[in-house]
N, C-alpha and C. Protein backbone atom coordinates (compact mmCIF):
# COMPACT_ATOMS: atom_id res chain seq x y z
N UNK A 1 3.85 -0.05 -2.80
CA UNK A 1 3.91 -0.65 -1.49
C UNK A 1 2.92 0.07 -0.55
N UNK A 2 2.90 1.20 -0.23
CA UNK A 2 2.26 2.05 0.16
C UNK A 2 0.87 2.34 -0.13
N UNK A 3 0.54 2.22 -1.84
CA UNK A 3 -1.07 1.47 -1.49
C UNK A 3 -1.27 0.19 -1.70
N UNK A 4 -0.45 -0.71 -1.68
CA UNK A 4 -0.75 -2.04 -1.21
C UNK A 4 -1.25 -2.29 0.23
N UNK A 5 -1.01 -1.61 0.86
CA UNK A 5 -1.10 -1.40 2.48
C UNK A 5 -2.66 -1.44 2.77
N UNK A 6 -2.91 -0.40 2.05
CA UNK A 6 -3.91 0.18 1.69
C UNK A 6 -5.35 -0.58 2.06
N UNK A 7 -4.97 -1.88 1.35
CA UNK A 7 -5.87 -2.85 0.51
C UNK A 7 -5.84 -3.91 2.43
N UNK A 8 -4.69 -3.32 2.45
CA UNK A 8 -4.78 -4.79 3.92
C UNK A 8 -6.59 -4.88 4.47
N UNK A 9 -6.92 -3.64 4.63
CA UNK A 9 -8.52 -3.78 5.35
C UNK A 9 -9.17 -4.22 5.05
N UNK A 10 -9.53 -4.00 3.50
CA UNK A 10 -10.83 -4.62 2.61
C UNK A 10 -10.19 -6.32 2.71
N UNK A 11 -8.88 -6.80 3.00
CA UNK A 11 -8.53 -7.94 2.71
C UNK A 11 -8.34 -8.31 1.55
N UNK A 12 -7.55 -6.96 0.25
CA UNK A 12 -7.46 -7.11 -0.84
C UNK A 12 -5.93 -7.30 -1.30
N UNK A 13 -5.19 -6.75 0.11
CA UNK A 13 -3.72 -6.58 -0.20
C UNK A 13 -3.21 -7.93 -0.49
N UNK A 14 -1.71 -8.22 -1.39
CA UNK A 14 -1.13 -9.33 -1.62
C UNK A 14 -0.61 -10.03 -0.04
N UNK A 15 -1.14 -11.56 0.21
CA UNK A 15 -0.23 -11.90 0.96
C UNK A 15 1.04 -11.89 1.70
N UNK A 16 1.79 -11.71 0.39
CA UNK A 16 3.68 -11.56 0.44
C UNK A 16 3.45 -10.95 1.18
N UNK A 17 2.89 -9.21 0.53
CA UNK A 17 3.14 -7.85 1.06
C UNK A 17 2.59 -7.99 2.60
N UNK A 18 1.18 -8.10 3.05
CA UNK A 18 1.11 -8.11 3.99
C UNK A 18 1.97 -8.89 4.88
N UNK A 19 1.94 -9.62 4.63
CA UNK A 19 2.88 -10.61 5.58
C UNK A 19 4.74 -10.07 5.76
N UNK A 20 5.28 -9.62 4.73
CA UNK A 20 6.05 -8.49 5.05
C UNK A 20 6.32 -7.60 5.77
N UNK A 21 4.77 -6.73 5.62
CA UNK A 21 4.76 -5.49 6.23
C UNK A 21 4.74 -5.92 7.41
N UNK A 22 4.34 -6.86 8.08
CA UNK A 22 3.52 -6.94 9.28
C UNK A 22 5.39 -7.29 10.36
N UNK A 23 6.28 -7.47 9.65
CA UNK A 23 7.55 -7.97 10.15
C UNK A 23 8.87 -7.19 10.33
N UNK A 24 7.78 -5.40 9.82
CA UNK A 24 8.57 -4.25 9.54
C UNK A 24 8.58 -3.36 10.65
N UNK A 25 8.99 -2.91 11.13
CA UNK A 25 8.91 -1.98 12.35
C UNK A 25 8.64 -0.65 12.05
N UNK A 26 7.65 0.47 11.37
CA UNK A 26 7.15 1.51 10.80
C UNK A 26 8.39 2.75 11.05
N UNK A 27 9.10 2.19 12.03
CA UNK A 27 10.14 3.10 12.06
C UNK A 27 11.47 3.09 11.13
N UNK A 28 11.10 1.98 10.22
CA UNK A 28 12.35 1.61 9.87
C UNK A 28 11.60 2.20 8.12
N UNK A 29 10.36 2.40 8.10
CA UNK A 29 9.97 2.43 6.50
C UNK A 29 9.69 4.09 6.08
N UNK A 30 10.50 4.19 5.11
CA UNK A 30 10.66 6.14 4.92
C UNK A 30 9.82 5.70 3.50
N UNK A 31 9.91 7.34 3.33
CA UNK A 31 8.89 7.30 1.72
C UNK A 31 10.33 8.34 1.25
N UNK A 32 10.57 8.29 -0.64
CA UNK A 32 10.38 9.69 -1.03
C UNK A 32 9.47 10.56 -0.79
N UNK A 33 10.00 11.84 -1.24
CA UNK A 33 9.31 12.67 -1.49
C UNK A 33 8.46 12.80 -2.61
N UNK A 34 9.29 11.90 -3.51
CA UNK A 34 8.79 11.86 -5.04
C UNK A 34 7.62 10.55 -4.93
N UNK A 35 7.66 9.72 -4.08
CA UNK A 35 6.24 8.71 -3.83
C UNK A 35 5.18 9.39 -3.37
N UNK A 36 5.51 10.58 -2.30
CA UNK A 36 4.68 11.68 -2.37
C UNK A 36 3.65 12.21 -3.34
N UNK A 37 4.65 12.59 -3.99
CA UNK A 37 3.65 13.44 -5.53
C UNK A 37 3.03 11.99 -6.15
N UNK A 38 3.54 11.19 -6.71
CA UNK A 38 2.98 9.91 -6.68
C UNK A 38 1.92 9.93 -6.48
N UNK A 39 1.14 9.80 -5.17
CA UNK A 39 0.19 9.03 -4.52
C UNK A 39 -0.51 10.53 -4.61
N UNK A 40 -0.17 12.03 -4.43
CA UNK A 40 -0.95 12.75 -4.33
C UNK A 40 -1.82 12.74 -6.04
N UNK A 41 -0.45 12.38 -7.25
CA UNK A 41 -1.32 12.60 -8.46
C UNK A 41 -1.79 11.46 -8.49
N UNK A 42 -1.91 10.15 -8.30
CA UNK A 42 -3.13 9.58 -8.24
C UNK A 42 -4.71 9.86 -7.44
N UNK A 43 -4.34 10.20 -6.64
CA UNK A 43 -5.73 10.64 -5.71
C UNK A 43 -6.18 11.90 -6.40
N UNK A 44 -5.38 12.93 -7.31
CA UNK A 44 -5.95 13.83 -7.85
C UNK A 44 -7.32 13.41 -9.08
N UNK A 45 -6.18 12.47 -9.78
CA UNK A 45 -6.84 11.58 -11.21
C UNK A 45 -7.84 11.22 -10.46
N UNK A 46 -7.73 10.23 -9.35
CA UNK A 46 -9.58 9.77 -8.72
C UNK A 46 -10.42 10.63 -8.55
N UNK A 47 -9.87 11.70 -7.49
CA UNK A 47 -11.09 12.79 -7.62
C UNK A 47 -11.86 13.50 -8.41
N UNK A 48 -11.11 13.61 -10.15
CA UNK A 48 -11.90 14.34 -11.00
C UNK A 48 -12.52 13.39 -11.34
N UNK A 49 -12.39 11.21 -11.40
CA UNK A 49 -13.24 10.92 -11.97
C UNK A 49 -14.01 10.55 -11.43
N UNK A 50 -14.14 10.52 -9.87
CA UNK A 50 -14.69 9.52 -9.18
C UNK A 50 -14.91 10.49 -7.46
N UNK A 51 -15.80 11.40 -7.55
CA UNK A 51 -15.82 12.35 -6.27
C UNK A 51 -15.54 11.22 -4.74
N UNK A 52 -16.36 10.39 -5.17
CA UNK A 52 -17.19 9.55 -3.55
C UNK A 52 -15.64 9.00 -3.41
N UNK A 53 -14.99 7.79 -4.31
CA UNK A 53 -13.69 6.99 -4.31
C UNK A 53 -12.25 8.13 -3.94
N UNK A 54 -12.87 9.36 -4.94
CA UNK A 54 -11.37 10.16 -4.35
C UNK A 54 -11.31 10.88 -3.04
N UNK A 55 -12.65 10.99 -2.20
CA UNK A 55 -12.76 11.59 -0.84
C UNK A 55 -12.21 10.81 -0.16
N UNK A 56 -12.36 9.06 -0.71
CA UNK A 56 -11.71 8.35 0.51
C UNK A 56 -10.49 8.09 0.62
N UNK A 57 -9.95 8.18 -0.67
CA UNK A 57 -8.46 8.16 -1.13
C UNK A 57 -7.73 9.69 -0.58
N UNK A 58 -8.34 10.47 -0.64
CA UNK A 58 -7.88 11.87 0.30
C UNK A 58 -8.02 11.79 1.29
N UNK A 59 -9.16 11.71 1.95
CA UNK A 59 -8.68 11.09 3.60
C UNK A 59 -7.38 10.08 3.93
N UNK A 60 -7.62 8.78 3.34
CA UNK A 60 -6.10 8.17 3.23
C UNK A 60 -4.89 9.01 3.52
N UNK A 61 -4.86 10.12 2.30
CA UNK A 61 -3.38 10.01 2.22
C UNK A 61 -3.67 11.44 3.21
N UNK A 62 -4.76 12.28 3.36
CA UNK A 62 -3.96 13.21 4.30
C UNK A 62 -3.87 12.73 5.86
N UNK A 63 -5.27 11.86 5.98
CA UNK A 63 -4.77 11.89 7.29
C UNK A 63 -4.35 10.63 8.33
N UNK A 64 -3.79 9.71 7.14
CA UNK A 64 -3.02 8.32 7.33
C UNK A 64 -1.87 8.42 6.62
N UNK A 65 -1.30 8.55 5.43
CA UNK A 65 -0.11 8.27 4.94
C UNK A 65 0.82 9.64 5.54
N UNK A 66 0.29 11.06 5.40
CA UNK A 66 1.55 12.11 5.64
C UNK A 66 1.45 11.81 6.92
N UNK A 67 0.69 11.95 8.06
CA UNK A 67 0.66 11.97 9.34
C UNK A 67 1.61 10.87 9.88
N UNK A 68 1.16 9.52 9.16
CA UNK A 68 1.57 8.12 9.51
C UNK A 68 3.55 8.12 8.97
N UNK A 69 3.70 8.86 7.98
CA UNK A 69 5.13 9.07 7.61
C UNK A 69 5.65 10.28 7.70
N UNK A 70 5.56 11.05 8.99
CA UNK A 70 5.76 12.65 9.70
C UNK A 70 7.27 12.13 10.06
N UNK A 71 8.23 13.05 9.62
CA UNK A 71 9.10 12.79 9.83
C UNK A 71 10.30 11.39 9.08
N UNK A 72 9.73 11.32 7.75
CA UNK A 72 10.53 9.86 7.25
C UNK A 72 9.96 10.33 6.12
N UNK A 73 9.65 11.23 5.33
CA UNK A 73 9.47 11.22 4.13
C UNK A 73 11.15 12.27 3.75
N UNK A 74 11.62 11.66 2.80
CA UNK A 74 13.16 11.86 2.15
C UNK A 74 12.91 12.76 1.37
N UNK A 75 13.59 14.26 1.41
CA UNK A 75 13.62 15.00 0.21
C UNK A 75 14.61 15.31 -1.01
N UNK A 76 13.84 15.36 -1.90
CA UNK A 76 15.25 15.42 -2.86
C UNK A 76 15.95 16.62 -2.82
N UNK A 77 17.40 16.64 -2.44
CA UNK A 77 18.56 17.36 -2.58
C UNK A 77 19.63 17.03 -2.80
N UNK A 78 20.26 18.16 -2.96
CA UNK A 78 21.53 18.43 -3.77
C UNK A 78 22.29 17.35 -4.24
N UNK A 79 22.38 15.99 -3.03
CA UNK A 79 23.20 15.10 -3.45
C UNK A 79 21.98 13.87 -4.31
N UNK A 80 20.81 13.89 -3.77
CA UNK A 80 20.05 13.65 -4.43
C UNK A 80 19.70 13.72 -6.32
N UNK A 81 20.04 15.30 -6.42
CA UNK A 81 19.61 15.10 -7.60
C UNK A 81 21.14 15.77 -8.47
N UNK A 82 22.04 15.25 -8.03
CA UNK A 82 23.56 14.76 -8.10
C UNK A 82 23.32 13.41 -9.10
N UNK A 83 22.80 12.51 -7.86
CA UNK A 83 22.99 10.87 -8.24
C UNK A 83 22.09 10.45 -9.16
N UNK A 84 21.11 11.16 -9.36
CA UNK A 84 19.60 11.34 -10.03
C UNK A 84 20.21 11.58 -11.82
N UNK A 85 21.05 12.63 -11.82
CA UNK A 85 21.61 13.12 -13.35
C UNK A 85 22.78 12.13 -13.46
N UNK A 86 22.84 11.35 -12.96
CA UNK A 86 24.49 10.43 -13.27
C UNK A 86 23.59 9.10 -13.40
N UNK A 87 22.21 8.89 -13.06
CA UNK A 87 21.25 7.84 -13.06
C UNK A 87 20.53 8.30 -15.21
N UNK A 88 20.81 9.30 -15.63
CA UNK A 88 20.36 9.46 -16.48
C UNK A 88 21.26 9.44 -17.58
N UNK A 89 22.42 9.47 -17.75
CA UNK A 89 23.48 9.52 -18.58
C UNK A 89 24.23 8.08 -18.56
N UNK A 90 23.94 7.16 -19.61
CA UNK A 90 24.15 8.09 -20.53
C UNK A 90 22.81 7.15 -20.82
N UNK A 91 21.63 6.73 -20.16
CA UNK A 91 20.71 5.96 -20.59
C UNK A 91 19.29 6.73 -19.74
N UNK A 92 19.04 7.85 -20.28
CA UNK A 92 17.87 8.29 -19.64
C UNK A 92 17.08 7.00 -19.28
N UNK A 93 16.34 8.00 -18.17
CA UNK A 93 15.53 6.86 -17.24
C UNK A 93 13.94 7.54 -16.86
N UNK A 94 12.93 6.97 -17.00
CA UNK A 94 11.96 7.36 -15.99
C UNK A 94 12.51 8.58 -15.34
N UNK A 95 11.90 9.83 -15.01
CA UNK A 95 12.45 11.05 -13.71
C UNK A 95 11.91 10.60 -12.90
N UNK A 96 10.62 10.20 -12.48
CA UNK A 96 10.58 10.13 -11.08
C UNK A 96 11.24 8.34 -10.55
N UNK A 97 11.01 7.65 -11.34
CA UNK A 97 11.81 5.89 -10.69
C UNK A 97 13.26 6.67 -10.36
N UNK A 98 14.67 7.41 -11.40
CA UNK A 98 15.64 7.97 -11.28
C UNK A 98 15.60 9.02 -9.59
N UNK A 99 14.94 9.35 -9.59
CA UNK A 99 14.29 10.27 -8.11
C UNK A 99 14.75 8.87 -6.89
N UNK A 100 13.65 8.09 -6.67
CA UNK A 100 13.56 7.66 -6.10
C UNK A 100 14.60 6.81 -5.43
N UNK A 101 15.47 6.09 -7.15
CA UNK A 101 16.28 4.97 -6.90
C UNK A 101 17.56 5.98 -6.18
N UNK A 102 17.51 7.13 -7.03
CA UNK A 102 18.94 8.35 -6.27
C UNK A 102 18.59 8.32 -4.72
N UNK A 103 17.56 8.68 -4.11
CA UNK A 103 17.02 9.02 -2.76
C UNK A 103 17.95 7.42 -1.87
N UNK A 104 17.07 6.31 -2.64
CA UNK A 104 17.69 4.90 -1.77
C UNK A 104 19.00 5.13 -1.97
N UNK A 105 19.77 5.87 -3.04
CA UNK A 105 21.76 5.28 -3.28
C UNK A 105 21.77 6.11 -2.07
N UNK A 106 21.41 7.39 -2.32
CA UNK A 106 22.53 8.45 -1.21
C UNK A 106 21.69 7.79 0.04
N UNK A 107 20.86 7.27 0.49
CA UNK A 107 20.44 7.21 1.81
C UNK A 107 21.12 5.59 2.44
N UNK A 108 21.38 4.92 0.91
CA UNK A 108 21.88 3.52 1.46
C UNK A 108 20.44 2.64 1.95
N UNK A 109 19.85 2.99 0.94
CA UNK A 109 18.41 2.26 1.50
C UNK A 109 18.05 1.63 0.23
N UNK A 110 16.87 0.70 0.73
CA UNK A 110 15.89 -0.76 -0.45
C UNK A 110 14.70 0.06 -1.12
N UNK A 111 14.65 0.12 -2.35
CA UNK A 111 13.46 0.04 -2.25
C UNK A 111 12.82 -0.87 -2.63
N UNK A 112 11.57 -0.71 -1.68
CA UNK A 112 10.81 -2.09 -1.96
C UNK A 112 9.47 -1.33 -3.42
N UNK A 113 9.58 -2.51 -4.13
CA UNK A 113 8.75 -2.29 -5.66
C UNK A 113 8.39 -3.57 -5.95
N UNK A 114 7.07 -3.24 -6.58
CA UNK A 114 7.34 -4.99 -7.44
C UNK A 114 7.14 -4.24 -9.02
N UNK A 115 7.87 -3.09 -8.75
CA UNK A 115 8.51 -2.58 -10.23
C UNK A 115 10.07 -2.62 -10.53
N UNK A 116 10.53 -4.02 -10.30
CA UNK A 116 11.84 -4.06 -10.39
C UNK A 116 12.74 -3.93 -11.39
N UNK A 117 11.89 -4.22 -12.82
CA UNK A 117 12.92 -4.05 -14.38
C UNK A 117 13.17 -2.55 -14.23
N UNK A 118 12.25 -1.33 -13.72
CA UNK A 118 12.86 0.09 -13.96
C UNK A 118 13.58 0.31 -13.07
N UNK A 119 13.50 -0.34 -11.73
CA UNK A 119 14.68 -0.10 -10.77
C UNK A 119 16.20 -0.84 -11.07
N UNK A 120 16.04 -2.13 -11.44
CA UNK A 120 17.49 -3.12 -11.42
C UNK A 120 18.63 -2.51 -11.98
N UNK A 121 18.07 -1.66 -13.19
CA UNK A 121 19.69 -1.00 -13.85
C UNK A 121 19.96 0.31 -13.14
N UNK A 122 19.36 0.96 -12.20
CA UNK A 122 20.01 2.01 -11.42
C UNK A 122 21.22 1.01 -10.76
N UNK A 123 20.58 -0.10 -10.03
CA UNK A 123 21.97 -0.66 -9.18
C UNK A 123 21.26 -0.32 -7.43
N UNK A 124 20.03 0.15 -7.87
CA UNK A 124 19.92 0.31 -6.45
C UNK A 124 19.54 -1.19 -5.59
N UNK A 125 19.54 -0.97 -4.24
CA UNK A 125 18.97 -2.56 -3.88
C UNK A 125 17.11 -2.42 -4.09
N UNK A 126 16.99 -3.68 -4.45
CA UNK A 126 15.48 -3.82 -4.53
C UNK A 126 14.93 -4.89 -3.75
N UNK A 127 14.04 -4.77 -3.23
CA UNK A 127 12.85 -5.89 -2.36
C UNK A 127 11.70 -5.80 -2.96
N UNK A 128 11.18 -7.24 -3.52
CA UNK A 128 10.02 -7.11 -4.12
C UNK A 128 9.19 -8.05 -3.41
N UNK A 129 8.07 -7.75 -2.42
CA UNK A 129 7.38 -8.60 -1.61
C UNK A 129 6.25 -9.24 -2.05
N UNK A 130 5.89 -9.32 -3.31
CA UNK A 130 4.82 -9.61 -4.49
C UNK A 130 5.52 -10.82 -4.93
N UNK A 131 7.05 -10.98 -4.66
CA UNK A 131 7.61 -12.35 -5.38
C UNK A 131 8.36 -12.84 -4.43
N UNK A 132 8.30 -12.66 -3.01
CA UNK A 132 8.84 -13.64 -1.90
C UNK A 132 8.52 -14.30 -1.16
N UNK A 133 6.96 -14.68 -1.79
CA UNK A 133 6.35 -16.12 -1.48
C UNK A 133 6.23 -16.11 0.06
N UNK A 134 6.11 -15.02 0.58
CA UNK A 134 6.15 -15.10 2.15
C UNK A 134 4.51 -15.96 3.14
């Protein structure tokens, strides 16, 4: 979701999504912590292969995504990674999707994915704006 956003400038992002986002109030949209590492190990992978593409993808995320989500990025704790090991038993899961989907149970929050087959059997709620034709 978060680099779908991304894409809004070049005019590459999905419709749905944009048209979504645009109906969201930025106060209302948190990150994990674990989308965090996410987006930082992708921009790592760009930079070793791609210097010019990963400078711009590092600018991005340092000084648009952390700045832009100061204060709303969710960390994983205690009850976190509680719900995270009860997300793995007795059907291990992905660790970081299990991360994430734990973060939305204990927070009572959506996440929005249009990776919904690894989210649906946590039980968490899902929004997928890639398939709501918006």
């Amino acid at each position: 979701m978060v680099s779908e956003r991304r894409k809004a400038k070049s005019g590459g992002a999905d419709a749905g999504v944009f048209a979504w986002a645009e109906t969201v109030q930025a106060s209302e949209l948190l990150l994990s912590a674990i989308t965090i590492q996410e987006l930082e190990m992708g921009v790592l992978q760009i930079e070793r292969r791609d210097a010019a593409q990963g400078a711009v993808l590092r600018a991005w995320l340092d000084q648009q995504v952390l700045p832009g989500f100061s204060g709303r990025i969710l960390p994983v704790d205690t009850a976190v990674a509680l719900r995270c090991a009860r997300l793995h038993v007795p059907d291990p899961r992905s660790e970081r999707n299990a991360l994430i989907a734990a973060t939305a149970l204990v927070h009572r929050m959506t996440v929005v994915t249009r990776n919904v087959a690894d989210f649906a059997p946590t039980g968490v709620p899902i929004f997928n704006p890639w398939d709501e034709g918006l």
